[in-house]
PDB file of N, CA and C in Angstrom:
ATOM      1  N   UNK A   1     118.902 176.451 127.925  1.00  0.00           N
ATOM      2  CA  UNK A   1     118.032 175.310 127.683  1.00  0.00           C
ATOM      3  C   UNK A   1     118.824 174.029 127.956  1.00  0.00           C
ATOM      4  N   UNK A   2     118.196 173.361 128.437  1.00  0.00           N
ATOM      5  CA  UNK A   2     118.638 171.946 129.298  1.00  0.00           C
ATOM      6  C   UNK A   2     118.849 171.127 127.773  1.00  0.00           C
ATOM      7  N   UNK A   3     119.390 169.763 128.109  1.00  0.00           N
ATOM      8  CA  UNK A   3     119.570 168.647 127.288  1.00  0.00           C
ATOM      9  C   UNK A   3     118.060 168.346 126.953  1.00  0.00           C
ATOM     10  N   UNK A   4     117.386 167.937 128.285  1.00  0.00           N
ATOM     11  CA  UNK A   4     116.251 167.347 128.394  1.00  0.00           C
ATOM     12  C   UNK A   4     115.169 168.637 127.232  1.00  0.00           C
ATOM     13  N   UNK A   5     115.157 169.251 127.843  1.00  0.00           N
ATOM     14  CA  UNK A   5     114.360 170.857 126.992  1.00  0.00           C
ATOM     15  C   UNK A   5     114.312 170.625 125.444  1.00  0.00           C
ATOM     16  N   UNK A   6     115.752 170.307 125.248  1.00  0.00           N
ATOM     17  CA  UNK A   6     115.873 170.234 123.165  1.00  0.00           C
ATOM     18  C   UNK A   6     115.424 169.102 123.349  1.00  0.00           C
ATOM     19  N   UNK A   7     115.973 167.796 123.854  1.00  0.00           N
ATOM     20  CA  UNK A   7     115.041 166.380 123.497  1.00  0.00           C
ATOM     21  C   UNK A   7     113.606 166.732 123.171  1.00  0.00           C
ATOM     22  N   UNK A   8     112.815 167.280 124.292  1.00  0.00           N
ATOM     23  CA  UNK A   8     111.506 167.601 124.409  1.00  0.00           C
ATOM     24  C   UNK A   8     110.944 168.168 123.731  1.00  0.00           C
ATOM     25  N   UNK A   9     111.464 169.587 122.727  1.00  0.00           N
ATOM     26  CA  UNK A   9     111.277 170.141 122.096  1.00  0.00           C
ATOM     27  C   UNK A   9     111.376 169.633 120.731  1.00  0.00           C
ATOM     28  N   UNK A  10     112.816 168.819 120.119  1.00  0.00           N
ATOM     29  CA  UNK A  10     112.587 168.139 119.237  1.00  0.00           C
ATOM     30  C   UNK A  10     111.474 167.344 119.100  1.00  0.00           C
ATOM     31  N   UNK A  11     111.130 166.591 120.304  1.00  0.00           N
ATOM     32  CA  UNK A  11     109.812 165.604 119.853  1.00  0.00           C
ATOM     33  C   UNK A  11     108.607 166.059 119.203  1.00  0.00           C
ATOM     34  N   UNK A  12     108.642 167.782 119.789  1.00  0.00           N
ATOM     35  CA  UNK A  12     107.104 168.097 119.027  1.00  0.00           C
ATOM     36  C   UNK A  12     107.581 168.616 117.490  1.00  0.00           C
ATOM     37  N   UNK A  13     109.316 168.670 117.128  1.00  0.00           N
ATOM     38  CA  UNK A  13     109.568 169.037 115.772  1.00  0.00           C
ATOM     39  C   UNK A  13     108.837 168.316 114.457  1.00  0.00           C
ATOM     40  N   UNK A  14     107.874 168.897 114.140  1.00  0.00           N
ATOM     41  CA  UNK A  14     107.155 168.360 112.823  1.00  0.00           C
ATOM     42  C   UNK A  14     108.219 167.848 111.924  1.00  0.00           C
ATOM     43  N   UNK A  15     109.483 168.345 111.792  1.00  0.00           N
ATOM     44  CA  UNK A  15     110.342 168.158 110.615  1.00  0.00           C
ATOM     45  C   UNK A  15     110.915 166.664 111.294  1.00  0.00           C
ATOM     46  N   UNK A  16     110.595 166.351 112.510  1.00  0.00           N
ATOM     47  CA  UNK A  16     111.640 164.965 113.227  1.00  0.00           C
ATOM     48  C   UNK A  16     110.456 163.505 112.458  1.00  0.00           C
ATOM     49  N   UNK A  17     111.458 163.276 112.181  1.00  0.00           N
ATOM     50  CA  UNK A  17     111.158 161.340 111.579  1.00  0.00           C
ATOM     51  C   UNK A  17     109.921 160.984 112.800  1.00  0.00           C
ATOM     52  N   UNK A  18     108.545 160.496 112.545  1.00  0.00           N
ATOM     53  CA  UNK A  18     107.845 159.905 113.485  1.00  0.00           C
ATOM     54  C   UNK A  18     108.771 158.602 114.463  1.00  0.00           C
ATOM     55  N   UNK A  19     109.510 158.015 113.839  1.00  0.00           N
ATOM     56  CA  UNK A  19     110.098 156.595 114.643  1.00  0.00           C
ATOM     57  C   UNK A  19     111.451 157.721 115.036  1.00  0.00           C
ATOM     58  N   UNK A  20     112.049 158.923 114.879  1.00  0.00           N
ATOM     59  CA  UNK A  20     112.959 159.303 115.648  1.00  0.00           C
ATOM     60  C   UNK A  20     111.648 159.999 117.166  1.00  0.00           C
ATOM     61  N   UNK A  21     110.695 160.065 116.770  1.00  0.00           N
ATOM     62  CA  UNK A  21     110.028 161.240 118.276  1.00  0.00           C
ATOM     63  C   UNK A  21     109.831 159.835 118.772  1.00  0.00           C
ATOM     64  N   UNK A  22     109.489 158.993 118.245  1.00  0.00           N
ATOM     65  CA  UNK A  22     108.777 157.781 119.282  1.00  0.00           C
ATOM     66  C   UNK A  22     110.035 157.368 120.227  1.00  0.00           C
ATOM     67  N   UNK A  23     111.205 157.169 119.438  1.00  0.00           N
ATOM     68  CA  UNK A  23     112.763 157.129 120.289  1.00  0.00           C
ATOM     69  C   UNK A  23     112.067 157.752 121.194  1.00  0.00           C
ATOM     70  N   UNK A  24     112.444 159.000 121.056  1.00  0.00           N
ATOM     71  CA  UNK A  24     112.815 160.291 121.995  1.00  0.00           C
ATOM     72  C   UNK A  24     112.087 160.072 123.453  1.00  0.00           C
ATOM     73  N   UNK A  25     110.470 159.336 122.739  1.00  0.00           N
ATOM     74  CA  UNK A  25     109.198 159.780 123.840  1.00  0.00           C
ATOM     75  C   UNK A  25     109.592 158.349 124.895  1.00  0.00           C
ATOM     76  N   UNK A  26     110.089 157.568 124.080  1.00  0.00           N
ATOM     77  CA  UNK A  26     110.243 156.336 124.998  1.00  0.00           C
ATOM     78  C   UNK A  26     111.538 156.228 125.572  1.00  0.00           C
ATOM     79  N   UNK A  27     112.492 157.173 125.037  1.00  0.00           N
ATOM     80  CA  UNK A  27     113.916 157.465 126.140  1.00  0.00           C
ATOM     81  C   UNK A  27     113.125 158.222 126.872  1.00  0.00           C
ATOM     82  N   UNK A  28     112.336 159.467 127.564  1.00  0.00           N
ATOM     83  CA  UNK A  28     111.783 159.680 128.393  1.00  0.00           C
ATOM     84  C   UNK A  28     111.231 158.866 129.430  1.00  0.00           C
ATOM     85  N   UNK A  29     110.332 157.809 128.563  1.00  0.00           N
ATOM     86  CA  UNK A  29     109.690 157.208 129.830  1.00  0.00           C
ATOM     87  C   UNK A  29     110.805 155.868 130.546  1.00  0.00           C
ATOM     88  N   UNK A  30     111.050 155.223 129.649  1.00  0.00           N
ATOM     89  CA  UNK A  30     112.643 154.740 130.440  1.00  0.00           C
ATOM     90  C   UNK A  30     113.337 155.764 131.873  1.00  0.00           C
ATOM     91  N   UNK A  31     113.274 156.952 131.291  1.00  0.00           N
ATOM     92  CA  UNK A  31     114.124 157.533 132.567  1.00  0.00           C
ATOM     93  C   UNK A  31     113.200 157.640 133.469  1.00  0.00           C
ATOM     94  N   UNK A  32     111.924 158.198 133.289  1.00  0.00           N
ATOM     95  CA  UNK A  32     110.851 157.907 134.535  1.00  0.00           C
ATOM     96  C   UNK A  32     110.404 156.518 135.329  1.00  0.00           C
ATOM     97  N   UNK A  33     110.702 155.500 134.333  1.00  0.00           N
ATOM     98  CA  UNK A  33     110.486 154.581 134.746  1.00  0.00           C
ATOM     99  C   UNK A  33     111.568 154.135 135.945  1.00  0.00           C
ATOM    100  N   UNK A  34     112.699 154.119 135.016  1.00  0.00           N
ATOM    101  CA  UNK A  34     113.943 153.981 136.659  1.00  0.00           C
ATOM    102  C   UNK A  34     113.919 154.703 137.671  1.00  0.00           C
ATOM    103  N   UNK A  35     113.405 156.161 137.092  1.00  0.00           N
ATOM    104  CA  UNK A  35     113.105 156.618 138.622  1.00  0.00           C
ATOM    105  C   UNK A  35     111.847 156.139 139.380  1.00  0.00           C
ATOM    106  N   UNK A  36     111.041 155.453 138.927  1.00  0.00           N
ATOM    107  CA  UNK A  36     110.298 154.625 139.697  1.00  0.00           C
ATOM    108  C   UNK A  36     110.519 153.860 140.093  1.00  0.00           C
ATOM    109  N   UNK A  37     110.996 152.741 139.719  1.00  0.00           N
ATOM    110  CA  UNK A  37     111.495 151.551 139.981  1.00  0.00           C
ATOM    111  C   UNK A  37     113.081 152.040 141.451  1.00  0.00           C
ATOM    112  N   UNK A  38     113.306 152.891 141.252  1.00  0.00           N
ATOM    113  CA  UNK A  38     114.173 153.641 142.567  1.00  0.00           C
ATOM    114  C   UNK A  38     113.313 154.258 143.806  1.00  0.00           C
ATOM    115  N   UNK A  39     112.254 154.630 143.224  1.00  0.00           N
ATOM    116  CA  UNK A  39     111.186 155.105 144.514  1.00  0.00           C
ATOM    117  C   UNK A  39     110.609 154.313 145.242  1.00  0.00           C
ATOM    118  N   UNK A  40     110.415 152.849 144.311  1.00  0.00           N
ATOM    119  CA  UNK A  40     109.741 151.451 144.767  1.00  0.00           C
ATOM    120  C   UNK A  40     110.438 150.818 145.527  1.00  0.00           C
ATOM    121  N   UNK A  41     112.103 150.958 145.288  1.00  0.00           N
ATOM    122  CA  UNK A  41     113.321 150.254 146.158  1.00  0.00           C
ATOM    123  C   UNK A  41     113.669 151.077 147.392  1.00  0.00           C
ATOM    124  N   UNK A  42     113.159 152.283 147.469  1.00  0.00           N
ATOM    125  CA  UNK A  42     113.315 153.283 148.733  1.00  0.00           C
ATOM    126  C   UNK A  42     112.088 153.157 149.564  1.00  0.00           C
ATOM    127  N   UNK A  43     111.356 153.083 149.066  1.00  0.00           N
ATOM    128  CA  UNK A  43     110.074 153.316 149.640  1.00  0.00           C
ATOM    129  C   UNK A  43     109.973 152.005 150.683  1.00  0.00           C
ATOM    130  N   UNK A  44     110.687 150.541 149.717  1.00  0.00           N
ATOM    131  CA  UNK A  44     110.446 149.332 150.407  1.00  0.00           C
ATOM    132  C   UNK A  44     111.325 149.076 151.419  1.00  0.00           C
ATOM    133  N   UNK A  45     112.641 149.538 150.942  1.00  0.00           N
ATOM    134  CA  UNK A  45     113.256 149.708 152.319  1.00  0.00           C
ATOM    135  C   UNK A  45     112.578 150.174 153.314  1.00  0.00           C
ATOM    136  N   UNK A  46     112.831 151.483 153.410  1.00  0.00           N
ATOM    137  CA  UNK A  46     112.007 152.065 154.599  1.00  0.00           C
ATOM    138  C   UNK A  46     110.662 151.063 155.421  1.00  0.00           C
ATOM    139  N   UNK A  47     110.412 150.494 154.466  1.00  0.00           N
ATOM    140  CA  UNK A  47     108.854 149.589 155.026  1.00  0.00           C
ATOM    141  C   UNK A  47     109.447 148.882 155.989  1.00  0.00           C
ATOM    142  N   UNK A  48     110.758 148.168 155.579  1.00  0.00           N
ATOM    143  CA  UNK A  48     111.122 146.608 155.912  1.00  0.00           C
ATOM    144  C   UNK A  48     111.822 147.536 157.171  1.00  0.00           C
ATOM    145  N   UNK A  49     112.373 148.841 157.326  1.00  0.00           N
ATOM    146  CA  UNK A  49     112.699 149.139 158.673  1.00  0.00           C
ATOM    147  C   UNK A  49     111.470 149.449 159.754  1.00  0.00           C
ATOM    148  N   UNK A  50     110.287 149.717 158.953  1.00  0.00           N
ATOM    149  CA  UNK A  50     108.995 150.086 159.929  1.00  0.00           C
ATOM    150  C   UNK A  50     108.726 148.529 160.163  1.00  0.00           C
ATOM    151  N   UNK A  51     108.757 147.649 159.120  1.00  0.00           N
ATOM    152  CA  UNK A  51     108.092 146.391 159.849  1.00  0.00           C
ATOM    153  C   UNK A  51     109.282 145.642 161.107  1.00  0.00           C
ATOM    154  N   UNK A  52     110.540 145.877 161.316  1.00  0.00           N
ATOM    155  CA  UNK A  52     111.584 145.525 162.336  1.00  0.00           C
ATOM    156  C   UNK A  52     111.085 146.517 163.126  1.00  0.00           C
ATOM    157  N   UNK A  53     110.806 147.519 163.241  1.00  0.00           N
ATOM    158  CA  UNK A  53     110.296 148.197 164.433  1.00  0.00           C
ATOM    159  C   UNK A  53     109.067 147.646 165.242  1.00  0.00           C
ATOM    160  N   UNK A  54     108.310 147.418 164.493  1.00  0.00           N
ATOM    161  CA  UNK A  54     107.012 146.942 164.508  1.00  0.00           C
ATOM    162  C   UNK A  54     106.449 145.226 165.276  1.00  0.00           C
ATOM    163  N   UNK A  55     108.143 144.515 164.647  1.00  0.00           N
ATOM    164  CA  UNK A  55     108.409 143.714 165.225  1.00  0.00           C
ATOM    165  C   UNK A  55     108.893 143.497 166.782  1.00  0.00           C
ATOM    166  N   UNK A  56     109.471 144.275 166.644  1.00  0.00           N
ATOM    167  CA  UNK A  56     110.182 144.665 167.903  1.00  0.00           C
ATOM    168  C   UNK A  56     109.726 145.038 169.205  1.00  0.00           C
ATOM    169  N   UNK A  57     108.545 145.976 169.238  1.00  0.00           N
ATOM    170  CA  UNK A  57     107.723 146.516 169.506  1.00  0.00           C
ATOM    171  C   UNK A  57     106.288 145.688 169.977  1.00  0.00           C
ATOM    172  N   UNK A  58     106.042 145.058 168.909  1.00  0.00           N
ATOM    173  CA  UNK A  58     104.811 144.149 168.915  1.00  0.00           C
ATOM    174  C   UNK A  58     103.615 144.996 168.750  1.00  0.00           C
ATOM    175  N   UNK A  59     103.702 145.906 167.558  1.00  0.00           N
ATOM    176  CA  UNK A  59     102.662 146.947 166.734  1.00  0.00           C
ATOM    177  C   UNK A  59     102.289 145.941 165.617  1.00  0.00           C
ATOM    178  N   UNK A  60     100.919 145.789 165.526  1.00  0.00           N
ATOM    179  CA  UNK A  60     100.635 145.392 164.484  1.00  0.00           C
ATOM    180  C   UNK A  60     100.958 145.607 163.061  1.00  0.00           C
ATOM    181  N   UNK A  61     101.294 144.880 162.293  1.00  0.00           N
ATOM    182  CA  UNK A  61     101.480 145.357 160.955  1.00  0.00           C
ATOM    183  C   UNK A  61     100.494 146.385 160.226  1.00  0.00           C
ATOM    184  N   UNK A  62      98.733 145.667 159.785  1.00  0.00           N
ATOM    185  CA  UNK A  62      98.054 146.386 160.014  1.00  0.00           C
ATOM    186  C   UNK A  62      97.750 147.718 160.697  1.00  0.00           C
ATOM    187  N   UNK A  63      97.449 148.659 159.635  1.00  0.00           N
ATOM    188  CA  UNK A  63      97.550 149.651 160.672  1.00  0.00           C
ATOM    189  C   UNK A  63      96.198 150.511 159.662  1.00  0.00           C
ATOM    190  N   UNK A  64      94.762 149.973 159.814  1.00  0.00           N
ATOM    191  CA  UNK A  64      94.201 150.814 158.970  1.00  0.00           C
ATOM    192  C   UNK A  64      94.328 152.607 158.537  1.00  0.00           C
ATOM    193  N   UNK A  65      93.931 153.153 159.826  1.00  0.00           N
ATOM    194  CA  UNK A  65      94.152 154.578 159.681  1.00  0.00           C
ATOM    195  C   UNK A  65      95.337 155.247 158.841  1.00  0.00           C
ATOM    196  N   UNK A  66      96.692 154.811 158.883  1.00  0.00           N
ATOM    197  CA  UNK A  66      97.269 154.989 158.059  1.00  0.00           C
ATOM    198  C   UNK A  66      97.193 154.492 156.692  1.00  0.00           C
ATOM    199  N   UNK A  67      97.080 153.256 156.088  1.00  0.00           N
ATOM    200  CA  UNK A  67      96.002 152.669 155.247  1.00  0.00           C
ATOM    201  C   UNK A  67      95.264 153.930 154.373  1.00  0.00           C
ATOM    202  N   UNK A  68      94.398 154.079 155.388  1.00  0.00           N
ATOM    203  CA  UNK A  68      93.542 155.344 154.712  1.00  0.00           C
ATOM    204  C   UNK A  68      94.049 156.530 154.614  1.00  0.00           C
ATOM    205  N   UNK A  69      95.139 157.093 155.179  1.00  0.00           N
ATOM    206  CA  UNK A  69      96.055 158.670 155.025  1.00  0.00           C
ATOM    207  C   UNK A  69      96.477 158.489 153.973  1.00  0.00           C
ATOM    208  N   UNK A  70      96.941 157.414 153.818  1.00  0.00           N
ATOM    209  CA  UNK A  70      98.078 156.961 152.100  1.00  0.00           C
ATOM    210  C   UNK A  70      97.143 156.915 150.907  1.00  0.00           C
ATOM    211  N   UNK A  71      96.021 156.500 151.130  1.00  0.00           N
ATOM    212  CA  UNK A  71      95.181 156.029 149.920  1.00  0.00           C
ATOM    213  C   UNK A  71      94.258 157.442 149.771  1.00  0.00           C
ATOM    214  N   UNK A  72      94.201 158.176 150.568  1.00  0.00           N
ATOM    215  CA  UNK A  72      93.324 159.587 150.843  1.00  0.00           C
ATOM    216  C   UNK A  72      94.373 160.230 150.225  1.00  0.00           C
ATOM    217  N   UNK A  73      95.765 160.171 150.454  1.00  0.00           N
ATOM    218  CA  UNK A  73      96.915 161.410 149.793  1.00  0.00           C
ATOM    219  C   UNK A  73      97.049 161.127 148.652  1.00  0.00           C
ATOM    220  N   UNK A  74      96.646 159.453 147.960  1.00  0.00           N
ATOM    221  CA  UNK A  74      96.994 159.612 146.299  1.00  0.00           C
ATOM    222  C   UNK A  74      95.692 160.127 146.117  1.00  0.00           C
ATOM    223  N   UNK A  75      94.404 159.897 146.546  1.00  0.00           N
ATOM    224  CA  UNK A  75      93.414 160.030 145.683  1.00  0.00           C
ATOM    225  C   UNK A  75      93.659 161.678 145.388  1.00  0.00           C
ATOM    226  N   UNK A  76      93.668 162.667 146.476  1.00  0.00           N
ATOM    227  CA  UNK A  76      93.851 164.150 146.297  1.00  0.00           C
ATOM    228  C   UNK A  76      94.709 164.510 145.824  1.00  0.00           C
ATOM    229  N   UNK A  77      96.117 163.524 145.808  1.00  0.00           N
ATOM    230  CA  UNK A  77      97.094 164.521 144.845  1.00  0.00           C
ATOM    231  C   UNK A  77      97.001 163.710 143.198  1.00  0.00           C
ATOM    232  N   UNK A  78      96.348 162.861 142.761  1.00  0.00           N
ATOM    233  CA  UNK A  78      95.690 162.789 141.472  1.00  0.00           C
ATOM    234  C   UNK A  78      94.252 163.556 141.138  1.00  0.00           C
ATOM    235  N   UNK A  79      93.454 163.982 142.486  1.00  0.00           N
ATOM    236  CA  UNK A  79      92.644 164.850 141.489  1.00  0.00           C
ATOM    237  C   UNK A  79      93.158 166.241 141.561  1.00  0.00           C
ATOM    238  N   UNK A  80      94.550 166.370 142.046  1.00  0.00           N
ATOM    239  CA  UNK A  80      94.766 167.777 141.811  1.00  0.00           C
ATOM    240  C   UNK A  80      96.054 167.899 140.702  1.00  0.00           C
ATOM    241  N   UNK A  81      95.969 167.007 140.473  1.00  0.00           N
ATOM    242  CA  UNK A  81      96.754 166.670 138.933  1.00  0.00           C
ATOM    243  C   UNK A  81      96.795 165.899 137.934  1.00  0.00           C
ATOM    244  N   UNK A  82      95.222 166.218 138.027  1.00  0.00           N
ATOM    245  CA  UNK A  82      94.357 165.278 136.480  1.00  0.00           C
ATOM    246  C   UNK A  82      94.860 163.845 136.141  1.00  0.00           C
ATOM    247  N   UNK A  83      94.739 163.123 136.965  1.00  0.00           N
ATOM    248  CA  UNK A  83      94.929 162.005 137.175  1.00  0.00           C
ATOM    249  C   UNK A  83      93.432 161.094 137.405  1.00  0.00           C
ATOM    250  N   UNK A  84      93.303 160.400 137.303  1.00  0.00           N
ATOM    251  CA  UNK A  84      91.840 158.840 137.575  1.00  0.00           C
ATOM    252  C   UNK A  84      92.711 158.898 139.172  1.00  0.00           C
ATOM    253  N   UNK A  85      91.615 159.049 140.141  1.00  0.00           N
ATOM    254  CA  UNK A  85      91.707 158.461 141.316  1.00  0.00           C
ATOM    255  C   UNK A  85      91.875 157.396 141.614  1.00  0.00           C
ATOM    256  N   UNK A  86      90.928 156.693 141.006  1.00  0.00           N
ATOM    257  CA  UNK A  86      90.671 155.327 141.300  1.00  0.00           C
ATOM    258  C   UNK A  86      91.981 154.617 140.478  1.00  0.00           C
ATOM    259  N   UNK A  87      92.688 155.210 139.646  1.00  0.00           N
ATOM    260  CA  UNK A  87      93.843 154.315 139.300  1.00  0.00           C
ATOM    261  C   UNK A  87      95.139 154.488 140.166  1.00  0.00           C
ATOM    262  N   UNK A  88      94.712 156.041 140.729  1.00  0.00           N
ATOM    263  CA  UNK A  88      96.231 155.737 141.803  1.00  0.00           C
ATOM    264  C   UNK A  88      96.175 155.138 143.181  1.00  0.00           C
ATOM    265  N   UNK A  89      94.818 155.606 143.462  1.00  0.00           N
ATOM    266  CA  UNK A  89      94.496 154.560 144.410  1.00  0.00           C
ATOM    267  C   UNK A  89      94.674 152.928 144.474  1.00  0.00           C
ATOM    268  N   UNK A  90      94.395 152.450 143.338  1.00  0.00           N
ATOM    269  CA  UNK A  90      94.550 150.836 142.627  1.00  0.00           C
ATOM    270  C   UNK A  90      95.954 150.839 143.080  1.00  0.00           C
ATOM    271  N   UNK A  91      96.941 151.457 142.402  1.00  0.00           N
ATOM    272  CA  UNK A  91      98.454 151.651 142.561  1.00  0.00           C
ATOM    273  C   UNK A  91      99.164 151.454 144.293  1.00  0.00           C
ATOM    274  N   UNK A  92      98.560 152.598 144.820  1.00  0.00           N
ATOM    275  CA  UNK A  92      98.871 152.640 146.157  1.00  0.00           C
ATOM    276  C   UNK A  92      98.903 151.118 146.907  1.00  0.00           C
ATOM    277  N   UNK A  93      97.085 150.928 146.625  1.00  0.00           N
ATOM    278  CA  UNK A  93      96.795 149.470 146.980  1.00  0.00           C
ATOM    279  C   UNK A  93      97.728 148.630 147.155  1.00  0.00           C
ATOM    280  N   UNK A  94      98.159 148.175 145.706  1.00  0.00           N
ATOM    281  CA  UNK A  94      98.948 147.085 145.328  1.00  0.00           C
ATOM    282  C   UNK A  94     100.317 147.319 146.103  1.00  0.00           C
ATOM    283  N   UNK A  95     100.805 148.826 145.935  1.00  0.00           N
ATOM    284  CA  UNK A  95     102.135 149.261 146.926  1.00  0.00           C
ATOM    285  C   UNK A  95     101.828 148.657 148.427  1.00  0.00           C
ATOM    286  N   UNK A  96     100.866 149.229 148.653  1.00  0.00           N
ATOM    287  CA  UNK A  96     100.770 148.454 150.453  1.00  0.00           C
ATOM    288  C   UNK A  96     100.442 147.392 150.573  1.00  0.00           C
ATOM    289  N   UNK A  97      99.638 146.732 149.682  1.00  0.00           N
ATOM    290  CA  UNK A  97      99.590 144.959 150.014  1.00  0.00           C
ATOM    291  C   UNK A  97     101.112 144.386 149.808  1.00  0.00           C
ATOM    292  N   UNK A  98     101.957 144.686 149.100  1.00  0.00           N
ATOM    293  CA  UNK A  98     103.202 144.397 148.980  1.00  0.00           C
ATOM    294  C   UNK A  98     103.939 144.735 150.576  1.00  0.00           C
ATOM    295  N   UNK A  99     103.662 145.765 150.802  1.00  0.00           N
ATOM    296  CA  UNK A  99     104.406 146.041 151.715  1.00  0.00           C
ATOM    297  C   UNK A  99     103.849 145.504 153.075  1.00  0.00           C
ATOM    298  N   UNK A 100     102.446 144.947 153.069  1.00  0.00           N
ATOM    299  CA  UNK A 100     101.936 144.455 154.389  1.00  0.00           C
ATOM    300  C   UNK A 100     102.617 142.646 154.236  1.00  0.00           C
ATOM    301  N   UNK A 101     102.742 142.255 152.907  1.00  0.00           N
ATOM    302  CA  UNK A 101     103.028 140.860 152.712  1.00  0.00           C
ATOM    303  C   UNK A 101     105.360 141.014 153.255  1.00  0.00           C
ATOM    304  N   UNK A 102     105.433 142.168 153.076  1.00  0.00           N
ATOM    305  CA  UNK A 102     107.410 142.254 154.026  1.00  0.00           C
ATOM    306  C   UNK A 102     107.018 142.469 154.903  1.00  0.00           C
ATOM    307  N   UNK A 103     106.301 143.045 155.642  1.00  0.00           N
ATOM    308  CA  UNK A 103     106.098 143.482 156.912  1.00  0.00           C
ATOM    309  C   UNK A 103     105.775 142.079 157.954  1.00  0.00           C
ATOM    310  N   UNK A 104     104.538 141.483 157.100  1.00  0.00           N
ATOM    311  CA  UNK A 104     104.651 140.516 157.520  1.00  0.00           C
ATOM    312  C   UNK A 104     105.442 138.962 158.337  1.00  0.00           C
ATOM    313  N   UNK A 105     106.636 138.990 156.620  1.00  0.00           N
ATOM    314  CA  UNK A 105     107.689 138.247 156.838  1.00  0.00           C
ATOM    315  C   UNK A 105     108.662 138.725 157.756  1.00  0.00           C
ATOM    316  N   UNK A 106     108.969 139.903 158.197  1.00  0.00           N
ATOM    317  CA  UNK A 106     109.709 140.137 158.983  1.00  0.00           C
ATOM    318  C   UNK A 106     109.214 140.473 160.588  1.00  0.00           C
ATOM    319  N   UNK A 107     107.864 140.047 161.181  1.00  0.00           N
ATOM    320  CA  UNK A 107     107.346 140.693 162.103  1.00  0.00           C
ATOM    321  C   UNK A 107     107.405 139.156 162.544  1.00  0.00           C
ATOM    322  N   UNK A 108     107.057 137.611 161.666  1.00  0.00           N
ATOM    323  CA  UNK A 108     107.332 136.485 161.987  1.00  0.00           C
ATOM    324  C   UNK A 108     108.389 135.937 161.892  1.00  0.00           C
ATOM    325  N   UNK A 109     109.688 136.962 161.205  1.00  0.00           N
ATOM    326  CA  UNK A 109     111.167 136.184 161.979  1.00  0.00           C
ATOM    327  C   UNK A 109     111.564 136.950 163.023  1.00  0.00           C
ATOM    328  N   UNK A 110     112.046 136.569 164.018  1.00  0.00           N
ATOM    329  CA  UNK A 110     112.490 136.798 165.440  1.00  0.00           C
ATOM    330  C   UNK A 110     114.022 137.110 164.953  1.00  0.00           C
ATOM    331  N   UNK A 111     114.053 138.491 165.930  1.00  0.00           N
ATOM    332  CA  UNK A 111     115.784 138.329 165.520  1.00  0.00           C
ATOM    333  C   UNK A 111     116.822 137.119 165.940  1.00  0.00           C
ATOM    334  N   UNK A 112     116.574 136.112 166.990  1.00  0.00           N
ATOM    335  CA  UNK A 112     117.608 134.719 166.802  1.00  0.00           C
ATOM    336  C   UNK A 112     116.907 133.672 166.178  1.00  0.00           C
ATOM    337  N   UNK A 113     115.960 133.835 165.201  1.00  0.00           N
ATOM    338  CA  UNK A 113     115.468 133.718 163.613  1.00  0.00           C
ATOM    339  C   UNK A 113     116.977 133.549 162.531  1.00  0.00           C
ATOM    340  N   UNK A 114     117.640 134.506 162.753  1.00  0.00           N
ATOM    341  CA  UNK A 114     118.602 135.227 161.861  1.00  0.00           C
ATOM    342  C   UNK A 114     119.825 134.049 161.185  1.00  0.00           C
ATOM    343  N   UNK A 115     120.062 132.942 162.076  1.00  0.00           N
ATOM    344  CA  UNK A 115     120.875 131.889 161.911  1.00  0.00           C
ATOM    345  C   UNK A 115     119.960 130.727 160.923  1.00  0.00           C
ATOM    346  N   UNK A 116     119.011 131.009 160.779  1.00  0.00           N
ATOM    347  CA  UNK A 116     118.198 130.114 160.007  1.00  0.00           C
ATOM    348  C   UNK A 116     118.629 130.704 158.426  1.00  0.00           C
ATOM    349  N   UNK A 117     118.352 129.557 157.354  1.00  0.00           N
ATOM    350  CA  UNK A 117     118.282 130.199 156.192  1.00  0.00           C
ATOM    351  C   UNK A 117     117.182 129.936 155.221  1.00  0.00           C
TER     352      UNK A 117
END
């Protein structure tokens, strides 16, 4: 049994202090949370290298169809894991308007842009 396993298991311990499980439940989501907040910093990278390609290239930022692959893959992998669609979809949203607003900024600096600050 893992570290994580007894944490987990303690939390459902009836005999554990209510303000020790609430610890416990919110050291959990802390660690999920950084690992989000790490998926959000990977994920955006990667963007800011598709939008220099994109730049480069002279591909629109916009790119509905994909748009809709991304927002079609949360909706199905939240209803296939009891999740509100419509909230991961909301989520996604907000992920790609973020990422169309870098894409942006970097598709209107030119690489001898780069000496500017």
């Amino acid at each position: 049994m893992t570290n994580r396993d007894r944490m987990l298991r303690s939390v459902h311990d009836d005999e554990v202090d209510p303000s020790d499980r609430l610890a416990a439940l919110r050291g959990e989501l802390d660690r999920i949370d950084a690992g989000l907040r790490d998926a959000l910093r990977d994920r955006l990278r990667v963007c800011e290298e598709v939008g220099r390609l994109k730049r480069d290239h002279d591909i629109p930022v916009m790119q509905p169809a994909r748009v809709d692959q991304v927002t079609r893959g949360a909706r199905e992998y939240a209803e296939r894991n009891e999740l509100d669609p419509d909230y991961l979809e909301a989520v996604y949203r907000l992920i790609i308007a973020e990422t169309c607003r870098v894409e942006d900024l970097l598709v209107a600096e030119r690489p001898d842009d780069s000496t500017r600050s």
